[in-house]
N, C-alpha and C. Protein backbone atom coordinates (compact mmCIF):
# COMPACT_ATOMS: atom_id res chain seq x y z
N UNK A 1 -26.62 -8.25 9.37
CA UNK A 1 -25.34 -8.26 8.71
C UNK A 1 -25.23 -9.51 7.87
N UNK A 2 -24.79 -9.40 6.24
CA UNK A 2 -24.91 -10.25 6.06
C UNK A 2 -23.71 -11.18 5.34
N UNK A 3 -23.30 -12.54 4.84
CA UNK A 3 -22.46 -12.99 4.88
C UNK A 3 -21.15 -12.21 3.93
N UNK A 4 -22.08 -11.29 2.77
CA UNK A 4 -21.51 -10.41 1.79
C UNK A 4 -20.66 -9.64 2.89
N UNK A 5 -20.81 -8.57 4.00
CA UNK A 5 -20.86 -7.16 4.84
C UNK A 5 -19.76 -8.31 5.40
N UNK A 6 -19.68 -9.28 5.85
CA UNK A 6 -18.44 -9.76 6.75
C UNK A 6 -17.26 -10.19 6.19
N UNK A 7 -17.27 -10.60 5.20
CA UNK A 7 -16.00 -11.14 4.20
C UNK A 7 -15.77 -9.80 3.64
N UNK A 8 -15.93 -8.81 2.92
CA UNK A 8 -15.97 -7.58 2.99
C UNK A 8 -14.98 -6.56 3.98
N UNK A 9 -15.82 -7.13 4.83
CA UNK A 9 -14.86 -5.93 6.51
C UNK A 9 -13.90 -7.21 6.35
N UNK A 10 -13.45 -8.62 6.58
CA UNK A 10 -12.55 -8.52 6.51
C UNK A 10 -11.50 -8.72 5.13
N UNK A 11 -11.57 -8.56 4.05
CA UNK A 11 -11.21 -8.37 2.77
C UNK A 11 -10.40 -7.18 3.28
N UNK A 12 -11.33 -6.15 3.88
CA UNK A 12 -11.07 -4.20 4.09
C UNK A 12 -9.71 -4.14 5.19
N UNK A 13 -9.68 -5.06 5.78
CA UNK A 13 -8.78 -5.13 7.26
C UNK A 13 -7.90 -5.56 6.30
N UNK A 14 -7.24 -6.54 5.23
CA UNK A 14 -6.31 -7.51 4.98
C UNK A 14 -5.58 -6.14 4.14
N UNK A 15 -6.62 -5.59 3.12
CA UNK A 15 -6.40 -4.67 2.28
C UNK A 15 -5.48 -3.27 3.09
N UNK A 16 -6.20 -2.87 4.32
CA UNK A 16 -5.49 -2.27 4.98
C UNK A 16 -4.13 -2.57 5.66
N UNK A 17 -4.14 -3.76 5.99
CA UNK A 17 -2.94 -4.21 6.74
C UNK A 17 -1.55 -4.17 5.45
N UNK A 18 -1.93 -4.56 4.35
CA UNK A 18 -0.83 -4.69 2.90
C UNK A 18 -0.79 -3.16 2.92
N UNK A 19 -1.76 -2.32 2.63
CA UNK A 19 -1.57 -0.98 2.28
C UNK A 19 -0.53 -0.24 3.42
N UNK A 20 -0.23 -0.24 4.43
CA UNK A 20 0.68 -0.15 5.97
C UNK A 20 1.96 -0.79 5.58
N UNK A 21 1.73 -1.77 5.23
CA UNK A 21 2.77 -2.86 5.22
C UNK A 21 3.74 -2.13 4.08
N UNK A 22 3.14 -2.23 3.17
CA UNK A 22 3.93 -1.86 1.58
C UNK A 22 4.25 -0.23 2.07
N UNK A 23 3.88 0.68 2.50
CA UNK A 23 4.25 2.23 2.59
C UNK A 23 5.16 2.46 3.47
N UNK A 24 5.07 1.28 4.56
CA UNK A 24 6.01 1.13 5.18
C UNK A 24 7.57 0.62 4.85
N UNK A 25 7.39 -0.36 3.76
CA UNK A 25 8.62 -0.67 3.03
C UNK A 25 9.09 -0.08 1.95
N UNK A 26 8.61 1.11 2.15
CA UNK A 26 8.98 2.24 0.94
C UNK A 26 9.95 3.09 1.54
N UNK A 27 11.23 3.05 0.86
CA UNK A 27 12.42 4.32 1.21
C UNK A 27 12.16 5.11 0.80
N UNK A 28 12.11 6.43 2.06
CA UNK A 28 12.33 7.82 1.69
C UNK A 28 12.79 8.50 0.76
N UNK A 29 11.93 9.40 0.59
CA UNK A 29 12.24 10.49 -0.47
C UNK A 29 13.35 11.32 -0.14
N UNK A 30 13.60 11.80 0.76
CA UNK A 30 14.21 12.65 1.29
C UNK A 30 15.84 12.99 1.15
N UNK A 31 16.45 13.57 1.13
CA UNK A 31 18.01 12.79 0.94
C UNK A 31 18.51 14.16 1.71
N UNK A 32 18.94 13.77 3.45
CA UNK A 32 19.28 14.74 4.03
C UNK A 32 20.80 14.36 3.98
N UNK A 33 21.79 13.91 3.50
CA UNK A 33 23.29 14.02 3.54
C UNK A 33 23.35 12.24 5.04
N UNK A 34 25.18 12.84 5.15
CA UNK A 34 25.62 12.16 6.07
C UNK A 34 25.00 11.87 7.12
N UNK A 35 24.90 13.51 7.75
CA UNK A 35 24.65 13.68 9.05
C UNK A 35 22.87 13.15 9.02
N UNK A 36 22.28 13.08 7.93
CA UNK A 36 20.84 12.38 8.41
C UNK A 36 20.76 11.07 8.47
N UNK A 37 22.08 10.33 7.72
CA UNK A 37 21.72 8.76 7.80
C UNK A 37 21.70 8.33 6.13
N UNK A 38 21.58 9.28 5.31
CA UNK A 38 21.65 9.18 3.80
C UNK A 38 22.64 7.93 3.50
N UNK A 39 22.86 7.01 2.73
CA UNK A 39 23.39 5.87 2.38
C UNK A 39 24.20 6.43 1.17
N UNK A 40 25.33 6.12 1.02
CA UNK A 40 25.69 6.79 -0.10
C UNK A 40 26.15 4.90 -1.10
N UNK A 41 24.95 4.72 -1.91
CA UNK A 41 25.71 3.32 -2.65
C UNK A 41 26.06 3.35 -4.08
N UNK A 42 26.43 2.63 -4.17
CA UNK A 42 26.99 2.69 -5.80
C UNK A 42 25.77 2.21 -6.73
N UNK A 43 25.80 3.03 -7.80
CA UNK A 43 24.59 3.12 -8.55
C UNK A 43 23.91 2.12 -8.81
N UNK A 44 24.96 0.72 -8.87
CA UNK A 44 23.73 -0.12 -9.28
C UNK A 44 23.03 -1.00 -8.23
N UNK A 45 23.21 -0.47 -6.78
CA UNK A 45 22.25 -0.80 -5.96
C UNK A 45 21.00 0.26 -5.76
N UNK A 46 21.29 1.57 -6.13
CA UNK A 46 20.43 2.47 -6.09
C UNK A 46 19.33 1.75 -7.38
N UNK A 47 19.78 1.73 -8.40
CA UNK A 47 18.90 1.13 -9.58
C UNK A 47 17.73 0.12 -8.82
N UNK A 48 18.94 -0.30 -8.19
CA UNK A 48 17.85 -1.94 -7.91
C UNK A 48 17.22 -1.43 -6.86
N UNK A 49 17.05 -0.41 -6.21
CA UNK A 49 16.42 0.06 -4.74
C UNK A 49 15.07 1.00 -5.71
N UNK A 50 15.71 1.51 -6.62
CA UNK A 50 14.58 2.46 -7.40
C UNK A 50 13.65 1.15 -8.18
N UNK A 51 13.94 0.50 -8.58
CA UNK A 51 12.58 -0.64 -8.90
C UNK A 51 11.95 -1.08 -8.39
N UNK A 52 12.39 -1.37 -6.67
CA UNK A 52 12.10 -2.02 -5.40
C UNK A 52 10.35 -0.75 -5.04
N UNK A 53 10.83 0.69 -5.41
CA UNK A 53 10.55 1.41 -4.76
C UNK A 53 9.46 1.63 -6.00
N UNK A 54 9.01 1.32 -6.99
CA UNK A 54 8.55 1.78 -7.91
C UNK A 54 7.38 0.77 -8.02
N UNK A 55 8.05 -0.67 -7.77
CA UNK A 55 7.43 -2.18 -7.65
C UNK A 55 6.49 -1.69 -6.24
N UNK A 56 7.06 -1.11 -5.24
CA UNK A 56 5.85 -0.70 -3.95
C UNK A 56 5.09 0.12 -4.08
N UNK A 57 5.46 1.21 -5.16
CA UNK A 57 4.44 2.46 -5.04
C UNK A 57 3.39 1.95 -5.98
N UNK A 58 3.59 0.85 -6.68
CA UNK A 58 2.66 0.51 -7.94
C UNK A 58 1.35 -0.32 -7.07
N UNK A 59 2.31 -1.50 -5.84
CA UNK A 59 1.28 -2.27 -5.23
C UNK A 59 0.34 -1.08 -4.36
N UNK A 60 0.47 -0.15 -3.84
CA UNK A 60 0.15 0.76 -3.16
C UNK A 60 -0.90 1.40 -3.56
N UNK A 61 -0.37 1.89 -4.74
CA UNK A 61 -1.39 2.48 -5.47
C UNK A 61 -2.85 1.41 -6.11
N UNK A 62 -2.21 -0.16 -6.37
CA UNK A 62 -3.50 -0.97 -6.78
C UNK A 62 -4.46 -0.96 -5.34
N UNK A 63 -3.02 -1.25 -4.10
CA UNK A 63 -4.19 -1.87 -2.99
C UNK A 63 -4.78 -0.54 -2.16
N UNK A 64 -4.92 0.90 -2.28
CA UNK A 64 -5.29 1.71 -2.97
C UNK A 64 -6.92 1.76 -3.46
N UNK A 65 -6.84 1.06 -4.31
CA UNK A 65 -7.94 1.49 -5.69
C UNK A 65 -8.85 -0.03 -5.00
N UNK A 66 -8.06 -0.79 -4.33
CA UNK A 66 -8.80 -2.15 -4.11
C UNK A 66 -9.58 -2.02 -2.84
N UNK A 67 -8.75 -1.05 -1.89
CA UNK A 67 -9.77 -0.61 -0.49
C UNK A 67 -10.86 0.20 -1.21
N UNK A 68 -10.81 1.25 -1.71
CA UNK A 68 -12.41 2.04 -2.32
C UNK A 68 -12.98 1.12 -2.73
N UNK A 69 -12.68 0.57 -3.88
CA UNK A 69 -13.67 -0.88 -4.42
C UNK A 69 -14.59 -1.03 -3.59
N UNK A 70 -13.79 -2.11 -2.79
CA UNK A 70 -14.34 -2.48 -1.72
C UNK A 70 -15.40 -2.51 -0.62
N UNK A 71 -14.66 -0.61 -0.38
CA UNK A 71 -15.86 0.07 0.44
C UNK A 71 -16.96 0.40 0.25
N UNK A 72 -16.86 0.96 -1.53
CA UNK A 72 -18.46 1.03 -2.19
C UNK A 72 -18.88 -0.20 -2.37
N UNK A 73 -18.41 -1.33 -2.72
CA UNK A 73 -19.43 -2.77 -2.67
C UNK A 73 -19.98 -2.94 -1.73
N UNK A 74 -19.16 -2.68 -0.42
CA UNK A 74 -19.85 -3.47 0.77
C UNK A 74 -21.05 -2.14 1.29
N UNK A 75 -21.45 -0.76 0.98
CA UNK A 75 -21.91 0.43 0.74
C UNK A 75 -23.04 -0.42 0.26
N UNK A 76 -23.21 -0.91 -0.78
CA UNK A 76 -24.30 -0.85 -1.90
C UNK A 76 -24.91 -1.87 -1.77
N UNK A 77 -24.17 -2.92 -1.02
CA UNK A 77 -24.66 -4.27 -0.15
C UNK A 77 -25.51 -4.17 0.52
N UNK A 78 -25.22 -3.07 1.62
CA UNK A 78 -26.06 -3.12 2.76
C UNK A 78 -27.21 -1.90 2.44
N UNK A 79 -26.45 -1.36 1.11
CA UNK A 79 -28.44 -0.30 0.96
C UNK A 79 -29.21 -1.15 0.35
N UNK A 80 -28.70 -2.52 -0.33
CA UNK A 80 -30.07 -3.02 -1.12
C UNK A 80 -30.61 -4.44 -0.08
N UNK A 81 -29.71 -4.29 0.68
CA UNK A 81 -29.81 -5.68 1.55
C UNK A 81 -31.41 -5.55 2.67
């Protein structure tokens, strides 16, 4: 194993832990009314909740594209290693 394959796995763990983290701080799609808990706010907190939510799906989607990266580098590491 070599020093590349360990900074790597953990690069892959940090990458995973943000990717959890951020999907987790993403509000639901869903909009079941009162009786589900639905928030009813005045638009211009919704605005600012829809950028919030747009600003997470964007990091999501990079850290995302940054775990595959990743996985094929540390892949191509250890076939030429």
């Amino acid at each position: 194993m070599s020093i590349f394959e360990i900074i790597g796995g953990i690069a892959l763990c940090v990458v995973a832990v943000l990717i959890i983290i951020t999907v987790l701080m993403q509000e639901s799609k869903a909009k079941m009314g009162a009786l589900g808990g639905a928030n009813l706010d005045s638009s211009l907190s919704r605005n600012r909740g829809k950028t919030m939510d747009a600003m997470l799906a964007r990091a999501t989607k990079i850290l995302g594209v940054a775990f595959f990266v990743i996985t094929i580098l540390i892949a191509v590491a250890e076939k030429f290693a």
